[in-house]
N, C-alpha and C. Protein backbone atom coordinates (compact mmCIF):
# COMPACT_ATOMS: atom_id res chain seq x y z
N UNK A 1 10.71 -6.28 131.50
CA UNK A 1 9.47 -6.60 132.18
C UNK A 1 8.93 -5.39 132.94
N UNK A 2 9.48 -4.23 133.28
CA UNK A 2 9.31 -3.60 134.20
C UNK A 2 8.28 -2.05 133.71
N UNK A 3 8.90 -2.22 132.13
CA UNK A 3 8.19 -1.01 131.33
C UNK A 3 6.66 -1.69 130.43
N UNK A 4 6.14 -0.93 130.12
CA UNK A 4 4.68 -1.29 129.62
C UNK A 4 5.33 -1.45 127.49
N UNK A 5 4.48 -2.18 126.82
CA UNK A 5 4.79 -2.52 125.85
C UNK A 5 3.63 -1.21 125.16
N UNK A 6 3.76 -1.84 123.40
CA UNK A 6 3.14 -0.66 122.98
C UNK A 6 1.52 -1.24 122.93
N UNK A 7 1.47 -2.74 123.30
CA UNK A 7 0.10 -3.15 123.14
C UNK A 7 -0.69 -2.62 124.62
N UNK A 8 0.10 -2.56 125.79
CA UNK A 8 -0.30 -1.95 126.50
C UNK A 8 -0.82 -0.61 126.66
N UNK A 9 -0.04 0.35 126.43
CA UNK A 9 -0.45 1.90 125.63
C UNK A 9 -1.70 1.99 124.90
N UNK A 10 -1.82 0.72 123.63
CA UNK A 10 -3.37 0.82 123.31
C UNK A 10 -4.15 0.41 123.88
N UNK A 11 -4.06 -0.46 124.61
CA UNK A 11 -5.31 -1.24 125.07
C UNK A 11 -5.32 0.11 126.34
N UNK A 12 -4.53 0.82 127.27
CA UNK A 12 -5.56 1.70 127.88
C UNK A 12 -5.64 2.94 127.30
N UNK A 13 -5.14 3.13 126.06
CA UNK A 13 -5.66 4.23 125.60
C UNK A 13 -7.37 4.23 124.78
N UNK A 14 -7.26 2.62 124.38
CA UNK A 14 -8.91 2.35 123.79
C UNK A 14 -10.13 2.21 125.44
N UNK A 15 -9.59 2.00 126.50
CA UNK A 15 -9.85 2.30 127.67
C UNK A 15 -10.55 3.80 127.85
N UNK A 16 -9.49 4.86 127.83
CA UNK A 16 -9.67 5.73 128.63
C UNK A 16 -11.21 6.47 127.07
N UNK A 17 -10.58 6.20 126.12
CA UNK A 17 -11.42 6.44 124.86
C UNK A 17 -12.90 6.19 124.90
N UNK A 18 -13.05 4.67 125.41
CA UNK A 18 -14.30 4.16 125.82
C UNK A 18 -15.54 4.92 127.00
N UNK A 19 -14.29 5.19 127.87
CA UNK A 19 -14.95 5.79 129.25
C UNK A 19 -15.12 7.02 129.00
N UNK A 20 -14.50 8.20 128.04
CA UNK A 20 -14.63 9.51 128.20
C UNK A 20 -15.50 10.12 126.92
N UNK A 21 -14.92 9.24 125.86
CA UNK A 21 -15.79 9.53 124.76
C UNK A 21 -14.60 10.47 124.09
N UNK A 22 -14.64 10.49 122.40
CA UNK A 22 -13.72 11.60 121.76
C UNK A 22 -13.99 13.03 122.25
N UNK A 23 -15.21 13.63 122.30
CA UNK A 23 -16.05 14.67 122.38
C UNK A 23 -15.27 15.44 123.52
N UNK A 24 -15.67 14.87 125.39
CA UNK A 24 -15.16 14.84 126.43
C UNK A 24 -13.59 15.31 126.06
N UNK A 25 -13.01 14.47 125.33
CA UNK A 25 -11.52 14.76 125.81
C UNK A 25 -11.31 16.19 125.26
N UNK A 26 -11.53 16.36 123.94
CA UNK A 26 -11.36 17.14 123.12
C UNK A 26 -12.25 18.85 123.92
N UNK A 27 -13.04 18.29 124.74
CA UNK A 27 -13.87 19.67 125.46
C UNK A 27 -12.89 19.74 126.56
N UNK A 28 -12.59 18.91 127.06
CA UNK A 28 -11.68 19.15 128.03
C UNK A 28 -10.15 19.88 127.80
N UNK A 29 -9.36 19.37 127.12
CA UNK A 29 -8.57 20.25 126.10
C UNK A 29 -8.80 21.59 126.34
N UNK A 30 -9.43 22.11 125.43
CA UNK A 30 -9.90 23.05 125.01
C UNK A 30 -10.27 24.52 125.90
N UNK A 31 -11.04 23.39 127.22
CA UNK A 31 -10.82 24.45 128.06
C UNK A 31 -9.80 24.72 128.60
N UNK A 32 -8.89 23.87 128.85
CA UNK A 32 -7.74 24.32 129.62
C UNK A 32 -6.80 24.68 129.07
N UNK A 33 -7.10 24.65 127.57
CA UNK A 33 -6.21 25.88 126.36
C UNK A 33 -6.72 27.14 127.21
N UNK A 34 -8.28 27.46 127.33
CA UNK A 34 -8.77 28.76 127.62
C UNK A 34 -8.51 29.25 128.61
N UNK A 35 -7.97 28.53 129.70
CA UNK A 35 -7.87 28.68 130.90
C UNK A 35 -6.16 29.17 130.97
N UNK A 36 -5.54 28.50 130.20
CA UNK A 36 -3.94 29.00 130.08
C UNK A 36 -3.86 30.46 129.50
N UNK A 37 -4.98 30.56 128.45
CA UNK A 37 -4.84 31.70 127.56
C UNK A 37 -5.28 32.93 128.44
N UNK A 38 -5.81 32.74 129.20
CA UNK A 38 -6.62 33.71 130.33
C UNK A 38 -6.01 34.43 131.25
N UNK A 39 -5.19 32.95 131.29
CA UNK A 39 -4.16 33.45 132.85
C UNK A 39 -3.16 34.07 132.05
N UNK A 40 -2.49 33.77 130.64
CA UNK A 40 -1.24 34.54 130.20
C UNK A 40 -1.77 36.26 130.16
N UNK A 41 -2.79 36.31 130.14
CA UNK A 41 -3.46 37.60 129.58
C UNK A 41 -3.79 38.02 130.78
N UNK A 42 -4.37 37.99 131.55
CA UNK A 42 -4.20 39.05 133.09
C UNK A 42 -2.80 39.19 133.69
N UNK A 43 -1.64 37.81 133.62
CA UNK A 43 -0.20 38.49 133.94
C UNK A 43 -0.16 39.31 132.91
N UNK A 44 0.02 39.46 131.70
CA UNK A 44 -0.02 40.47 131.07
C UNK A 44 -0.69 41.80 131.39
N UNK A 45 -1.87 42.11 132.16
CA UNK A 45 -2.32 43.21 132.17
C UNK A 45 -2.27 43.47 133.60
N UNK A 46 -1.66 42.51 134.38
CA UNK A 46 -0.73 43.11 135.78
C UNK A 46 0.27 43.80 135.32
N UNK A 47 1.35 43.60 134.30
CA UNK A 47 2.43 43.91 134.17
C UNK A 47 2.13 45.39 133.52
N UNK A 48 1.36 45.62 132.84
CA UNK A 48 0.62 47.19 132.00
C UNK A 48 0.00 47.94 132.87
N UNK A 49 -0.67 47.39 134.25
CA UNK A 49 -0.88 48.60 135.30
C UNK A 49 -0.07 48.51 136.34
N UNK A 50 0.78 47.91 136.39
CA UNK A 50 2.08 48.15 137.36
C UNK A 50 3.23 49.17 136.42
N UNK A 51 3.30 48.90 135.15
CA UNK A 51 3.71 49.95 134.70
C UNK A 51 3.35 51.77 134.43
N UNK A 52 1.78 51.61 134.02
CA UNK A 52 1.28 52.93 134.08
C UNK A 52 0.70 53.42 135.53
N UNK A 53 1.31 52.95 136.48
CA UNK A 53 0.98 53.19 137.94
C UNK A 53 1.67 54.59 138.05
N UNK A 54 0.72 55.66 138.60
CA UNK A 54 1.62 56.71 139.26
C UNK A 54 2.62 56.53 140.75
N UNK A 55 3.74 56.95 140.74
CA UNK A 55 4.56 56.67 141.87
C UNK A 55 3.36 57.46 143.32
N UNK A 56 3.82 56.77 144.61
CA UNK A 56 3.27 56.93 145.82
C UNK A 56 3.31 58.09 145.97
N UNK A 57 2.33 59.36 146.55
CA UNK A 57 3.03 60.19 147.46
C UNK A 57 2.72 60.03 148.45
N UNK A 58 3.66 61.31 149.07
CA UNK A 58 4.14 60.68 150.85
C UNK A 58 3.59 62.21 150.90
N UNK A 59 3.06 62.29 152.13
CA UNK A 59 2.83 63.44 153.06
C UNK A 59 4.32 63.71 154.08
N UNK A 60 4.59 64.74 154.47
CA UNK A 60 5.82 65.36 154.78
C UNK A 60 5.40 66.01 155.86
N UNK A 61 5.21 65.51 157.38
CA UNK A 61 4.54 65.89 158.19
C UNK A 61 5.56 67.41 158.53
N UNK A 62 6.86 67.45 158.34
CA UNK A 62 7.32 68.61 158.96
C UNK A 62 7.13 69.51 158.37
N UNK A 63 6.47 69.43 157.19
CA UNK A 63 6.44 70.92 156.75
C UNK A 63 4.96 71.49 156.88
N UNK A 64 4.39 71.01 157.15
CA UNK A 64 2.71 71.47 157.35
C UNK A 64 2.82 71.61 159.11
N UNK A 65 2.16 72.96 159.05
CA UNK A 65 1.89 73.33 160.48
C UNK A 65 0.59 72.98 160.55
N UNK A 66 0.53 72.91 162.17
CA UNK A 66 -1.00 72.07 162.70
C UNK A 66 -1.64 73.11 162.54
N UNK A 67 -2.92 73.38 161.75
CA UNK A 67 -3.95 74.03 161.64
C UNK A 67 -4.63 74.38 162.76
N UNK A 68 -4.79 75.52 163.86
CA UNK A 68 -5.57 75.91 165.12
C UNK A 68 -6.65 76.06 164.92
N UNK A 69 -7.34 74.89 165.13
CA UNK A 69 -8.86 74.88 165.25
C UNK A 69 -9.68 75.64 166.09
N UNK A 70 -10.35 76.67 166.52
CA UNK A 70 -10.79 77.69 167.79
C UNK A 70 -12.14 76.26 168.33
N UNK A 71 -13.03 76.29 167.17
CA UNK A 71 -13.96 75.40 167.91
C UNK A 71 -13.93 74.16 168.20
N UNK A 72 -12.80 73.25 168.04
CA UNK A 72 -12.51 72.60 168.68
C UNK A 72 -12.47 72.37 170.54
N UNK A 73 -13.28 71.64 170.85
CA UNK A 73 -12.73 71.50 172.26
C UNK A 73 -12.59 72.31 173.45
N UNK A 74 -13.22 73.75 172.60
CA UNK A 74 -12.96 75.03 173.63
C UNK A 74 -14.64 75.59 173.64
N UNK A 75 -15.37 74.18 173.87
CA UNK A 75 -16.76 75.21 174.18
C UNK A 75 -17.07 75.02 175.98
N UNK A 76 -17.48 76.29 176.21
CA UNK A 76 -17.37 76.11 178.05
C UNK A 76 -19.15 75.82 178.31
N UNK A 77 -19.11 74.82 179.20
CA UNK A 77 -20.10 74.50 179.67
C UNK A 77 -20.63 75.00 181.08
């Protein structure tokens, strides 16, 4: 008693058929094929510019001396 029979299954599958139309379901589908296919394909082309990424560089503050600016800061008023 607790599970649905198979006359049940049709009768709301001729239901949901009625209300959406073949067309509807089948557009609906379809996009969300496109929508899966989309998303597999940008993780994919995350994974191809995380690979051809050049590594970081770092600036190395101890080895660059501070450049002495004269006009800086030294105009007398």
């Amino acid at each position: 008693m607790g599970s649905l029979s198979i006359w049940h299954w049709i009768v709301v599958i001729a239901v949901v058929l009625l209300l959406f139309g073949r067309g509807k379901i089948s557009d609906l589908m379809g996009d969300v094929a496109q929508g899966i296919k989309a998303f597999k394909k940008g993780m994919q082309d995350d994974d191809k510019v995380a690979e051809k990424s050049e590594p970081m560089k770092s600036i190395d503050n101890a080895s660059q001396t501070p450049a002495a600016r004269s006009d800086v800061g030294s105009k007398a008023v």
